[in-house]
N, C-alpha and C. Protein backbone atom coordinates (compact mmCIF):
# COMPACT_ATOMS: atom_id res chain seq x y z
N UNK A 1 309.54 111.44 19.62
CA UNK A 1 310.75 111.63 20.39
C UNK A 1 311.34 110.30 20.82
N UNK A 2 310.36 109.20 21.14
CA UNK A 2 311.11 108.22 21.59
C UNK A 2 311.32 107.14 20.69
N UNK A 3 310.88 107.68 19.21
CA UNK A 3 311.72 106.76 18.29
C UNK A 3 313.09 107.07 17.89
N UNK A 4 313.33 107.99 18.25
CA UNK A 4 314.71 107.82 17.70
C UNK A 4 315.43 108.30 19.34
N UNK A 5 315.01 107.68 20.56
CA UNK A 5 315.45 107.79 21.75
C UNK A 5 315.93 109.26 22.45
N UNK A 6 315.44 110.10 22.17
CA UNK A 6 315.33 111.23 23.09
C UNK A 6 315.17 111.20 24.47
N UNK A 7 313.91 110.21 24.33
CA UNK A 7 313.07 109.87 25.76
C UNK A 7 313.76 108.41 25.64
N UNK A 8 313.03 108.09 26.58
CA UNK A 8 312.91 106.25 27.02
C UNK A 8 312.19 105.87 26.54
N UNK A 9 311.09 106.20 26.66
CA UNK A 9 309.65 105.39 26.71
C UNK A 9 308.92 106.65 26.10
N UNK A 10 307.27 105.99 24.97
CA UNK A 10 306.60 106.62 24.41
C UNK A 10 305.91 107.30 25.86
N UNK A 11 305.38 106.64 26.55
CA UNK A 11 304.88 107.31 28.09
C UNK A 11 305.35 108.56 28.33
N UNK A 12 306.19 108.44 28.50
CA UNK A 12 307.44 109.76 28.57
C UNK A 12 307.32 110.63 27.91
N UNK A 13 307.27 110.53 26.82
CA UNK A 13 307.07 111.76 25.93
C UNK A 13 305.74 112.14 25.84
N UNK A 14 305.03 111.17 26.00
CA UNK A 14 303.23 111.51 26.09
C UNK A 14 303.02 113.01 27.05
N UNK A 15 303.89 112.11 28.52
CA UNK A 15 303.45 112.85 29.52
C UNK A 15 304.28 114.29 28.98
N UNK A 16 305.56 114.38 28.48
CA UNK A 16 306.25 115.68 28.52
C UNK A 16 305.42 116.80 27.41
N UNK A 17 304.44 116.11 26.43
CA UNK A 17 303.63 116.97 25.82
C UNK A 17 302.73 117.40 26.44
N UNK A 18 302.11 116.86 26.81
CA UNK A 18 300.89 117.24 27.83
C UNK A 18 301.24 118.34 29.12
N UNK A 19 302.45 118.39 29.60
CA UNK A 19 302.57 119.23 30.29
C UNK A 19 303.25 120.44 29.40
N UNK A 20 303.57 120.50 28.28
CA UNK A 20 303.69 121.63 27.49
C UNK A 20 305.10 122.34 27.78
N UNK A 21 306.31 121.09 28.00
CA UNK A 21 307.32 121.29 27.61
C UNK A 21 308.14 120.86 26.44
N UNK A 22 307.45 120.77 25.77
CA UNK A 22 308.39 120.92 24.04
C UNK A 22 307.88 121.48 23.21
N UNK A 23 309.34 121.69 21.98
CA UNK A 23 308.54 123.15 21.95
C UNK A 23 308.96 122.45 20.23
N UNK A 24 308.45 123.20 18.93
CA UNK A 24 308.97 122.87 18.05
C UNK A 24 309.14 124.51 17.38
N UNK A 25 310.28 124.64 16.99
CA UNK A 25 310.43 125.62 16.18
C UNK A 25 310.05 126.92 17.39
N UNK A 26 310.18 126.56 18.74
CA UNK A 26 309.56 127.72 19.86
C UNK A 26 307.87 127.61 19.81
N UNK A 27 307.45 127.17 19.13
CA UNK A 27 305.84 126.84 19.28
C UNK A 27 305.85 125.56 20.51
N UNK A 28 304.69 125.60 20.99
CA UNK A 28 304.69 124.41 22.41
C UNK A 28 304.60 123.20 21.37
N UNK A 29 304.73 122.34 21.75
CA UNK A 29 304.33 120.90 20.60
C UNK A 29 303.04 119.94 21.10
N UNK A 30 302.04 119.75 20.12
CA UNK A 30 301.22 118.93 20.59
C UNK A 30 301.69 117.27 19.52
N UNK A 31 300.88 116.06 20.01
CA UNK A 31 300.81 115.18 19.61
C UNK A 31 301.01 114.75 18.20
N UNK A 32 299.90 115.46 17.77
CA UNK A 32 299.74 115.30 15.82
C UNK A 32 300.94 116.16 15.63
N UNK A 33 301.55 117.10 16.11
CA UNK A 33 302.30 118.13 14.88
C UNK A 33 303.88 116.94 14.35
N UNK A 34 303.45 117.28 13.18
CA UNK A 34 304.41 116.83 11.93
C UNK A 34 305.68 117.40 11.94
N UNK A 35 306.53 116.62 12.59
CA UNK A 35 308.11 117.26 12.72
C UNK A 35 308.45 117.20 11.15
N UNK A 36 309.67 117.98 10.59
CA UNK A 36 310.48 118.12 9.05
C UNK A 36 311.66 118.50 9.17
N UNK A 37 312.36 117.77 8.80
CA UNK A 37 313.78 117.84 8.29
C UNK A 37 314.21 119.30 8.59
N UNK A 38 314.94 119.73 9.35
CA UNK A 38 315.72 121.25 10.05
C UNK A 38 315.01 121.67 11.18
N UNK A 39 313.57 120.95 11.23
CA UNK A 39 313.14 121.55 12.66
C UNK A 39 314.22 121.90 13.43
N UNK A 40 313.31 122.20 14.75
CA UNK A 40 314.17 122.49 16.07
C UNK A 40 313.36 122.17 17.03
N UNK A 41 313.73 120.64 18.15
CA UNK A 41 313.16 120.57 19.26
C UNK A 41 313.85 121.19 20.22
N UNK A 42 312.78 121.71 21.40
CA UNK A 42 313.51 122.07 22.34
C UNK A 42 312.85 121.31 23.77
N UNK A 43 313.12 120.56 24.72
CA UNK A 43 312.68 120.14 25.75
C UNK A 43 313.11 120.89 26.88
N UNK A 44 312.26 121.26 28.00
CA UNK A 44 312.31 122.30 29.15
C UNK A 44 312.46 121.61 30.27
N UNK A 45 314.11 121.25 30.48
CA UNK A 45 314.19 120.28 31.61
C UNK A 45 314.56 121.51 33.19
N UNK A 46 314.00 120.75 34.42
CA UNK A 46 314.06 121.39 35.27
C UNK A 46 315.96 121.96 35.61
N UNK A 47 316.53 121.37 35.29
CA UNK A 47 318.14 121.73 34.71
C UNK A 47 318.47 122.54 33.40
N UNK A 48 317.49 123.03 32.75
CA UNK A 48 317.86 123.48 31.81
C UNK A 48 317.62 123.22 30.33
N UNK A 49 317.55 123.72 29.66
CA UNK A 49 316.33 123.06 28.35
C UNK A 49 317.79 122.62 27.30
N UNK A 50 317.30 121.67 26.21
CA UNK A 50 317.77 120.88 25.67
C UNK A 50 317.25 121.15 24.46
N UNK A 51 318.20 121.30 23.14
CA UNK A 51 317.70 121.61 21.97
C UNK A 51 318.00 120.73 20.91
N UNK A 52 317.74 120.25 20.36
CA UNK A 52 317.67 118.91 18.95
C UNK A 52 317.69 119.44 17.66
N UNK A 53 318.16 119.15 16.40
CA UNK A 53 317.99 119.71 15.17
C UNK A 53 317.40 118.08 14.46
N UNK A 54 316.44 118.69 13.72
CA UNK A 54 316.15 117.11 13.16
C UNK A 54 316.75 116.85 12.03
N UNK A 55 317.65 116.10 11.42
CA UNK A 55 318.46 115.72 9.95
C UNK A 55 317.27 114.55 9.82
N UNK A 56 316.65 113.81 10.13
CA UNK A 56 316.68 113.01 9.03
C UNK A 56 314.61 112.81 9.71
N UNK A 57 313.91 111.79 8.67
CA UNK A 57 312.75 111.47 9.15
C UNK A 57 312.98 109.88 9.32
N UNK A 58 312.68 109.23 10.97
CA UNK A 58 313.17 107.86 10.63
C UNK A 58 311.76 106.81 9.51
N UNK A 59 311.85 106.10 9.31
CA UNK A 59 311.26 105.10 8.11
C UNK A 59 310.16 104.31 9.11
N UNK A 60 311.16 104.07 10.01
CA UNK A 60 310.81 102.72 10.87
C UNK A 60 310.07 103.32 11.96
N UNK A 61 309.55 102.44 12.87
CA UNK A 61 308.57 102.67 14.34
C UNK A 61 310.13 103.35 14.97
N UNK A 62 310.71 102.36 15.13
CA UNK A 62 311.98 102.47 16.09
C UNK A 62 313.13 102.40 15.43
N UNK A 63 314.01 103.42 16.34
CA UNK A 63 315.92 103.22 16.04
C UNK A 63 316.51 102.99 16.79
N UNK A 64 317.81 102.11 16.77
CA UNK A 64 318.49 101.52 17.45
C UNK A 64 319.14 102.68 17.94
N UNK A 65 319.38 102.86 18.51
CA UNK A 65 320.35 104.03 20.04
C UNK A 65 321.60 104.44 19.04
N UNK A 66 322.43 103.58 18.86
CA UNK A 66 323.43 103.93 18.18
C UNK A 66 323.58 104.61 16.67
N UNK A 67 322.33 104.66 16.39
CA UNK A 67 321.72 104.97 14.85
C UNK A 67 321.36 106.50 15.35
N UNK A 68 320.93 107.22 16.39
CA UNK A 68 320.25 108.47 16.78
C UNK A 68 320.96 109.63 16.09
N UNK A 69 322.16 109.65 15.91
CA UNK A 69 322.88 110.97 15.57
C UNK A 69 322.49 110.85 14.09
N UNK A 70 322.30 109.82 13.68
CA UNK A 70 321.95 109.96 12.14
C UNK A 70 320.52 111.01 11.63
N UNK A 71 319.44 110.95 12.88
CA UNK A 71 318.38 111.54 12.75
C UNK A 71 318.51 112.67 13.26
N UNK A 72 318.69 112.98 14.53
CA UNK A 72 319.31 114.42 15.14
C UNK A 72 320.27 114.45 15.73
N UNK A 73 320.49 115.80 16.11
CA UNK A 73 321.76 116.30 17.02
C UNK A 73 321.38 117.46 18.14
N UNK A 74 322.36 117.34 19.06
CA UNK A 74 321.95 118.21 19.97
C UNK A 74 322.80 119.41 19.39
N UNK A 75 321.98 120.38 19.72
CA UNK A 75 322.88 121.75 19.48
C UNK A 75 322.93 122.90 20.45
């Protein structure tokens, strides 16, 4: 999640798995699971949950912020 900036920080997303708010495809998401091209993230924010479509797999560790819509979109 926080390579292609969802989150901020890998921390961040550590902690948001572990408490078993994301979900992939509606399944909870753990660590290892292997995101693919059309997934569907969903994050369970105390405002209201947030849903992602994945287009692309990035290459790299990291993406530049302005590069993000290339990998997902909110929907």
């Amino acid at each position: 999640m926080n390579a292609v900036n969802i989150v901020k920080r890998r921390s961040v997303a550590q902690d948001m798995l572990k408490n078993q708010v994301v979900l992939i495809n509606g399944v909870v998401a753990k660590a290892s699971k292997e995101v693919k091209v059309g997934d569907e993230i969903t994050i369970k924010y105390l405002k209201g949950d947030k849903r992602y479509q994945v287009l692309q797999i990035p290459t790299t560790k990291n993406v530049p912020k302005a590069r993000m819509e290339e990998y997902v979109k909110e929907v």
